[in-house]
PDB file of N, CA and C in Angstrom:
ATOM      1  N   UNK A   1       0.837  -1.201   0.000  1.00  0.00           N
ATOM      2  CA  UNK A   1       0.000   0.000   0.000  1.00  0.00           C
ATOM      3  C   UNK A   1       0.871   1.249   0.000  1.00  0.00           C
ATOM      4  N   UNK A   2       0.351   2.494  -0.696  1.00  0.00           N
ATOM      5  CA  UNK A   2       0.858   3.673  -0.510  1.00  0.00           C
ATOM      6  C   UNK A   2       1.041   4.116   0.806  1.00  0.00           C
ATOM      7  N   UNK A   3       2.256   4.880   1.305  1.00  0.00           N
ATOM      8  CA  UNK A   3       2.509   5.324   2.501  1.00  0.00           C
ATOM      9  C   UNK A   3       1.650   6.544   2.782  1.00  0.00           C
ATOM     10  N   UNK A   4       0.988   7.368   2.037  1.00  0.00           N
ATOM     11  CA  UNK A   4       0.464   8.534   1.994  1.00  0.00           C
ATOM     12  C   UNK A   4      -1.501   7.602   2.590  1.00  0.00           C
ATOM     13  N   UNK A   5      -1.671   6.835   2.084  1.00  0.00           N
ATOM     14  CA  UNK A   5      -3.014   5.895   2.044  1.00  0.00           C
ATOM     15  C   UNK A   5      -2.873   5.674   3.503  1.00  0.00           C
ATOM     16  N   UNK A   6      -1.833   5.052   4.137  1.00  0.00           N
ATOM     17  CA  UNK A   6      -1.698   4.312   5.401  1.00  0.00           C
ATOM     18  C   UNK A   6      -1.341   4.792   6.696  1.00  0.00           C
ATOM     19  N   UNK A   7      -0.874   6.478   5.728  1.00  0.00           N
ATOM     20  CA  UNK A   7      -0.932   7.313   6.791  1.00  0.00           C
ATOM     21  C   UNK A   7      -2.844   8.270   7.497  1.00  0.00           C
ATOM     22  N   UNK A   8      -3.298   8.214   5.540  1.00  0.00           N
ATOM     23  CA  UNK A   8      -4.730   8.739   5.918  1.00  0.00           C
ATOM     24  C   UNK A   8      -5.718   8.179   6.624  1.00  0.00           C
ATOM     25  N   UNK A   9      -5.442   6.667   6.626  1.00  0.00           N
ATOM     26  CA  UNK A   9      -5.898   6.032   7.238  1.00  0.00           C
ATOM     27  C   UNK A   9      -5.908   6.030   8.869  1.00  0.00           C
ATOM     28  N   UNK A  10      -4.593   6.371   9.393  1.00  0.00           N
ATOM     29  CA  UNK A  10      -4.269   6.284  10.663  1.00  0.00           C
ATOM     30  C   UNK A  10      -4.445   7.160  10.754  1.00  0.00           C
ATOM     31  N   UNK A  11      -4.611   8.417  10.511  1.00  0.00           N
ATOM     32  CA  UNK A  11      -5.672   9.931  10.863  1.00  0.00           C
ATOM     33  C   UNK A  11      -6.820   9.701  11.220  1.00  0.00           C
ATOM     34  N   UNK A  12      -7.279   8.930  10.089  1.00  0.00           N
ATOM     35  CA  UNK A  12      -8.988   9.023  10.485  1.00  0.00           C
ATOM     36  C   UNK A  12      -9.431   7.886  11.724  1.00  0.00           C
ATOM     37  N   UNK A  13      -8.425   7.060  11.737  1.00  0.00           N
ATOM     38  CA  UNK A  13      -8.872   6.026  13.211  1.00  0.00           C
ATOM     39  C   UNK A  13      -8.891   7.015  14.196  1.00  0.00           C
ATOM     40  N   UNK A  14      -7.910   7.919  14.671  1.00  0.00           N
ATOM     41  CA  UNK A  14      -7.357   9.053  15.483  1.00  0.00           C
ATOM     42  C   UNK A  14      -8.531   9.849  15.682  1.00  0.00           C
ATOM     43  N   UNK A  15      -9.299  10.278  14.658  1.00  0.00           N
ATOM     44  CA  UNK A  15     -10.526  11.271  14.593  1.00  0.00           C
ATOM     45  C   UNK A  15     -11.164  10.513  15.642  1.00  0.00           C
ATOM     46  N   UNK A  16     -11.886  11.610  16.086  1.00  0.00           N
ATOM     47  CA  UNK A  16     -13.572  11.535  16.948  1.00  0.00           C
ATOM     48  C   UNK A  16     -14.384  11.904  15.520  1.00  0.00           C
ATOM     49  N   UNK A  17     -15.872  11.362  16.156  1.00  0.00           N
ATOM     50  CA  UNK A  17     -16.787  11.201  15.224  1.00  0.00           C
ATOM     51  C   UNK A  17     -16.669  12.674  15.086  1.00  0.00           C
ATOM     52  N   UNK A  18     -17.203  13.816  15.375  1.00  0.00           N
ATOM     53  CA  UNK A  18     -17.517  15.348  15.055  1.00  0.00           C
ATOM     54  C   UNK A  18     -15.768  15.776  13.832  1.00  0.00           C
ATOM     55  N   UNK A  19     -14.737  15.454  14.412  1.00  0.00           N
ATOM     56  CA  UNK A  19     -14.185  15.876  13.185  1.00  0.00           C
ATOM     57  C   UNK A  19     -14.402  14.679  11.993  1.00  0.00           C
ATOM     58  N   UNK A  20     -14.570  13.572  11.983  1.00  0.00           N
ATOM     59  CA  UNK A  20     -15.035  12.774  10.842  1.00  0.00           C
ATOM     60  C   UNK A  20     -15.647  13.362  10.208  1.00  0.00           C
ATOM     61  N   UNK A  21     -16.584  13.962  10.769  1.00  0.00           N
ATOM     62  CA  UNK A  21     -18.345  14.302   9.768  1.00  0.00           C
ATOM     63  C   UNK A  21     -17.330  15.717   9.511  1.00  0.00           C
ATOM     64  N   UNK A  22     -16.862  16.362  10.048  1.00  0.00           N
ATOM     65  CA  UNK A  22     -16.341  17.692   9.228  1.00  0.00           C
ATOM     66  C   UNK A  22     -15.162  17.106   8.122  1.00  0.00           C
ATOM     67  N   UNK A  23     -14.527  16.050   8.151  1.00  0.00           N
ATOM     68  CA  UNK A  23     -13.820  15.778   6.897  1.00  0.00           C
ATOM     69  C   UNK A  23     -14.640  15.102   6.133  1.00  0.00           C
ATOM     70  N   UNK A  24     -15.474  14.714   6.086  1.00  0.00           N
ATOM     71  CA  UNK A  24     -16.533  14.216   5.322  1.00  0.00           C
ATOM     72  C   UNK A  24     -17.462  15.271   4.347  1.00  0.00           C
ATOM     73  N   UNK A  25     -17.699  16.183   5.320  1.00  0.00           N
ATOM     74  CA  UNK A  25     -18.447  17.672   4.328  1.00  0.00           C
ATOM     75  C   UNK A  25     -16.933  18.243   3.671  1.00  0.00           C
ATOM     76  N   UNK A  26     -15.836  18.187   4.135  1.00  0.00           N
ATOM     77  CA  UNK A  26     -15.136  18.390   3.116  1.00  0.00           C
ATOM     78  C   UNK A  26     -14.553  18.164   2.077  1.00  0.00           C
ATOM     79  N   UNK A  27     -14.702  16.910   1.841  1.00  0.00           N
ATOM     80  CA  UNK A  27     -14.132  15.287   0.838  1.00  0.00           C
ATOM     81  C   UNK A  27     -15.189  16.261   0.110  1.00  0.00           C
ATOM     82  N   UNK A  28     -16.858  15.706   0.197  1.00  0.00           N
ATOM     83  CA  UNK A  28     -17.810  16.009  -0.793  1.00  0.00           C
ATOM     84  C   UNK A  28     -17.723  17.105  -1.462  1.00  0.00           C
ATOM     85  N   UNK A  29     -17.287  18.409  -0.623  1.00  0.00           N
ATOM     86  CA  UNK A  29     -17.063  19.391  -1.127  1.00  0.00           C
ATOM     87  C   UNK A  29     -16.174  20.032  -2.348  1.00  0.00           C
ATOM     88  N   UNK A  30     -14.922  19.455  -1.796  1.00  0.00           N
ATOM     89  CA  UNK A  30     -14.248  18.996  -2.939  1.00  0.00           C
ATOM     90  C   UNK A  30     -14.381  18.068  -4.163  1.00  0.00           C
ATOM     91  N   UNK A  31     -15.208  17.279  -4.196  1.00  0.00           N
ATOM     92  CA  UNK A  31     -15.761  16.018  -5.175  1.00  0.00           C
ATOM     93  C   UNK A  31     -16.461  17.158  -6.033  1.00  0.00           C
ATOM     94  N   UNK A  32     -17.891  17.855  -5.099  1.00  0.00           N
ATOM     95  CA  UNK A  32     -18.436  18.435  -5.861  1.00  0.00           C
ATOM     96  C   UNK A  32     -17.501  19.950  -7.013  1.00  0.00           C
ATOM     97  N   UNK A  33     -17.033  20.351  -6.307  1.00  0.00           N
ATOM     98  CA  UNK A  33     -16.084  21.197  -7.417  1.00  0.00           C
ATOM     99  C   UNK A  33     -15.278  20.468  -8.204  1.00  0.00           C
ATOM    100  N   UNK A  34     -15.071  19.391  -8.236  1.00  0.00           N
ATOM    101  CA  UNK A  34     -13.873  18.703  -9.164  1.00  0.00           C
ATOM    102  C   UNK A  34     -15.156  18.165 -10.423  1.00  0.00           C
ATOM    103  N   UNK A  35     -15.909  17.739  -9.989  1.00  0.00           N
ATOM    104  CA  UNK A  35     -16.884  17.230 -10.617  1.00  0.00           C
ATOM    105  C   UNK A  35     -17.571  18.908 -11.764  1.00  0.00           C
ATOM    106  N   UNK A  36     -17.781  19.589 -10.726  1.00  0.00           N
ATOM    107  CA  UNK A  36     -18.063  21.208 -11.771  1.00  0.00           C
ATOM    108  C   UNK A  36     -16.897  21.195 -12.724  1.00  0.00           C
ATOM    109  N   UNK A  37     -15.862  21.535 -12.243  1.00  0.00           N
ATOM    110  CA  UNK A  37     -14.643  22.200 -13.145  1.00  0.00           C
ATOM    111  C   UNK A  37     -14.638  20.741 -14.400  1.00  0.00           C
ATOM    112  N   UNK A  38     -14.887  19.539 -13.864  1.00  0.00           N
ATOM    113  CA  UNK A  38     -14.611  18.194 -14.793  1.00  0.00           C
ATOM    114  C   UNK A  38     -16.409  18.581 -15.973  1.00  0.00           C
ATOM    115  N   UNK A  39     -16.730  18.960 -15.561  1.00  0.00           N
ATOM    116  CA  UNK A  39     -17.847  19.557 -16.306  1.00  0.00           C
ATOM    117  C   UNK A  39     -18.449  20.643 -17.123  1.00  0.00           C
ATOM    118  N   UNK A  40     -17.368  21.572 -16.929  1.00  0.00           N
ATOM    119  CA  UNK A  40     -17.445  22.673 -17.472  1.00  0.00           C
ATOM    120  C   UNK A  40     -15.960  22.777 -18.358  1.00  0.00           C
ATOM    121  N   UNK A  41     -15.234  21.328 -18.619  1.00  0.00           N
ATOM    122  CA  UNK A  41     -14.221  21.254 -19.229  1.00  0.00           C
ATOM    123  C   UNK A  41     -12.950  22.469 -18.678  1.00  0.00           C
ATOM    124  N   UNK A  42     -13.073  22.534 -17.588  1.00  0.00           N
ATOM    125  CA  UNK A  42     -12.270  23.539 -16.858  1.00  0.00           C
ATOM    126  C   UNK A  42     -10.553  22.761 -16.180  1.00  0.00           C
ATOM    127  N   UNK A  43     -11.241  21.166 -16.191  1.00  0.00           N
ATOM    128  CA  UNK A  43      -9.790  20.367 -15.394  1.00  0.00           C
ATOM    129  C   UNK A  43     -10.121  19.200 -16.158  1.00  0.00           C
ATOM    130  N   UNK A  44      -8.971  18.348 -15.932  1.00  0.00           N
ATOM    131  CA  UNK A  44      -8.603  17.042 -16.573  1.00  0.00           C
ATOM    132  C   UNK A  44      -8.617  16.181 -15.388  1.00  0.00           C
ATOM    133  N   UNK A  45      -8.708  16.270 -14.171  1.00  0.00           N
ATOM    134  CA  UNK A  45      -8.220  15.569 -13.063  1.00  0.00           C
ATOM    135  C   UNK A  45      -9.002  14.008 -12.988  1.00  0.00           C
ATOM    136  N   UNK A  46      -9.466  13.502 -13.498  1.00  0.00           N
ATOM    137  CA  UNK A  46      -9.591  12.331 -13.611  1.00  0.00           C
ATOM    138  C   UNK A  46      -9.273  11.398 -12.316  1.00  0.00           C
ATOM    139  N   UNK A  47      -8.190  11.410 -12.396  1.00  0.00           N
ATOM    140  CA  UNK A  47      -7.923  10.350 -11.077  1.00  0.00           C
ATOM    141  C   UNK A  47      -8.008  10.529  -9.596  1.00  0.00           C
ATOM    142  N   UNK A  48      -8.102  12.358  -9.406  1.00  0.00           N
ATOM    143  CA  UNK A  48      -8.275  13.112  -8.255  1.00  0.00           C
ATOM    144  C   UNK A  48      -9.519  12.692  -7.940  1.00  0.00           C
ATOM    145  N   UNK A  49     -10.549  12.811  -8.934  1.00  0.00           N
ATOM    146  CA  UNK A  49     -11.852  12.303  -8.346  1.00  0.00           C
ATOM    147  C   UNK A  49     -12.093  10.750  -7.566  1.00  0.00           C
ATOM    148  N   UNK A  50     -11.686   9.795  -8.383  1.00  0.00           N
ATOM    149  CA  UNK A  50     -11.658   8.906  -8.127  1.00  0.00           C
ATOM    150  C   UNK A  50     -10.915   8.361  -6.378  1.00  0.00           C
ATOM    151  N   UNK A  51      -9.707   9.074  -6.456  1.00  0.00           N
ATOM    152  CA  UNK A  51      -9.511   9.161  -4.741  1.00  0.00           C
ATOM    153  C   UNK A  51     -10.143   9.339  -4.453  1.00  0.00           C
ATOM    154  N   UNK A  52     -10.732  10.709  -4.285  1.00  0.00           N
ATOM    155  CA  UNK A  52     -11.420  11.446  -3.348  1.00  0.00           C
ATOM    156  C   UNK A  52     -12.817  10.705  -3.514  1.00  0.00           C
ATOM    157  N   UNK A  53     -13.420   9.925  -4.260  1.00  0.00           N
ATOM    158  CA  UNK A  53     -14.462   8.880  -4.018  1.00  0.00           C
ATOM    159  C   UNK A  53     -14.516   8.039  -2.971  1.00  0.00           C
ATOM    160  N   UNK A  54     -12.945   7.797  -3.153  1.00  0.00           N
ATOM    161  CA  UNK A  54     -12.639   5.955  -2.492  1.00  0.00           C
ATOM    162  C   UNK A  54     -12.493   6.774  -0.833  1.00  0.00           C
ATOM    163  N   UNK A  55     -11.914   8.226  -0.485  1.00  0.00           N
ATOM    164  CA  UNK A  55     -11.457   8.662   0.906  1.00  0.00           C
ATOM    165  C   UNK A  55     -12.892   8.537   1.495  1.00  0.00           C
ATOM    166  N   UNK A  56     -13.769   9.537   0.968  1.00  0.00           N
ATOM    167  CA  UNK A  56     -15.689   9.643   1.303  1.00  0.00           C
ATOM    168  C   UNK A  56     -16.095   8.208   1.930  1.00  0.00           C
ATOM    169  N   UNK A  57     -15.593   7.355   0.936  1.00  0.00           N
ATOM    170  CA  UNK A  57     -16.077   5.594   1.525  1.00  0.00           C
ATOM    171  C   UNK A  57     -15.385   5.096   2.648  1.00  0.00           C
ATOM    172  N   UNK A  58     -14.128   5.575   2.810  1.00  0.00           N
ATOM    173  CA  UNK A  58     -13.238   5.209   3.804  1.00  0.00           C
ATOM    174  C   UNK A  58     -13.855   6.334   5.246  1.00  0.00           C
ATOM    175  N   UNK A  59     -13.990   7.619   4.855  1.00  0.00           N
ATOM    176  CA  UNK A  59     -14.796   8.190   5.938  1.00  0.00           C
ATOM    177  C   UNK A  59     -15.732   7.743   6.808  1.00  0.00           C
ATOM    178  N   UNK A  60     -17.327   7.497   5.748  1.00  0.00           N
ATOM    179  CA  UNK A  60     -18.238   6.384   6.094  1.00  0.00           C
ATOM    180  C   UNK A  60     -18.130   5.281   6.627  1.00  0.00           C
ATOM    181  N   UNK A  61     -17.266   4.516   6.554  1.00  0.00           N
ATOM    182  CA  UNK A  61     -16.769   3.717   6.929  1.00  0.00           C
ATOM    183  C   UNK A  61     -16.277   3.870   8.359  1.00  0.00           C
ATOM    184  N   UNK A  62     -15.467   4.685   8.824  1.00  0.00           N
ATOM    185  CA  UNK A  62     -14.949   4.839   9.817  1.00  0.00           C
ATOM    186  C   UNK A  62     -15.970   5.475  10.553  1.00  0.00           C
ATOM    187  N   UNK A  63     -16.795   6.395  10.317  1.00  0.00           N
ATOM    188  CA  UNK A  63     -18.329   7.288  10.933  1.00  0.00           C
ATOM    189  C   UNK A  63     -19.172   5.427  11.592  1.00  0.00           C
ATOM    190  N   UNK A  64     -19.661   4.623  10.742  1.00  0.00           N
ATOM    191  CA  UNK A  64     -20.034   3.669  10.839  1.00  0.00           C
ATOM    192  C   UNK A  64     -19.579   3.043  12.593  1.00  0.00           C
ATOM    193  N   UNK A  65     -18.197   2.470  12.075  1.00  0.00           N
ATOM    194  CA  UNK A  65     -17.321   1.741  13.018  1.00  0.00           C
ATOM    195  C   UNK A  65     -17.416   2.571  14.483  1.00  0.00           C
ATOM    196  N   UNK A  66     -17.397   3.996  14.358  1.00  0.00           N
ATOM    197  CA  UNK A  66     -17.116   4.777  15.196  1.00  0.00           C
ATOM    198  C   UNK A  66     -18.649   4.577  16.119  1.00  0.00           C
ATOM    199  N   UNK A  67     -19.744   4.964  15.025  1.00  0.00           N
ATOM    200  CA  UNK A  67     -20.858   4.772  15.794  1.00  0.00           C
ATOM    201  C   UNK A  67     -21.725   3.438  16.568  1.00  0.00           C
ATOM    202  N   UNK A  68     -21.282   2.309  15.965  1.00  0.00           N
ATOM    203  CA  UNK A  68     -21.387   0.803  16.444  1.00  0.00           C
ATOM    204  C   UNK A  68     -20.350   1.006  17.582  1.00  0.00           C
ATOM    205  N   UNK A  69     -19.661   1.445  18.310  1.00  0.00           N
ATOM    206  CA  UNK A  69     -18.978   1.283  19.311  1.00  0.00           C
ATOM    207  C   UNK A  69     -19.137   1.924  20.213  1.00  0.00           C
ATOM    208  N   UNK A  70     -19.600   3.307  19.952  1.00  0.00           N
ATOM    209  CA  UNK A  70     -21.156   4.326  21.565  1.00  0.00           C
ATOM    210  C   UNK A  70     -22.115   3.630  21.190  1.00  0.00           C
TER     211      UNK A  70
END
């Protein structure tokens, strides 16, 4: 695995749920402008999106885990 992946990962275990959900409105946030600019032929970023898909799932994911355990 990427060292940059395994480090984001061990951030978000670290998080409490309240900053989760604030990196979570920010993932989307970013999705949604990459997705505009990828739409208005403004960027090429292609693969940026696609991370930032897979981080959102890894968020959820961890929001999930976090909340099955209170």
């Amino acid at each position: 695995m990427n060292s940059k992946l395994i480090e984001y990962k061990n951030k978000l275990k670290e998080m409490d749920l309240e900053n989760l959900e604030k990196e979570l409105l920010n993932s989307k946030k970013e999705l949604f402008s990459l997705r505009f600019l990828l739409a208005t032929n403004q960027s090429q970023e292609f693969s940026k999106i696609k991370i930032i898909k897979k981080n959102v799932a890894r968020i959820k994911t961890f929001i999930t885990q976090k909340n099955k355990k209170v």
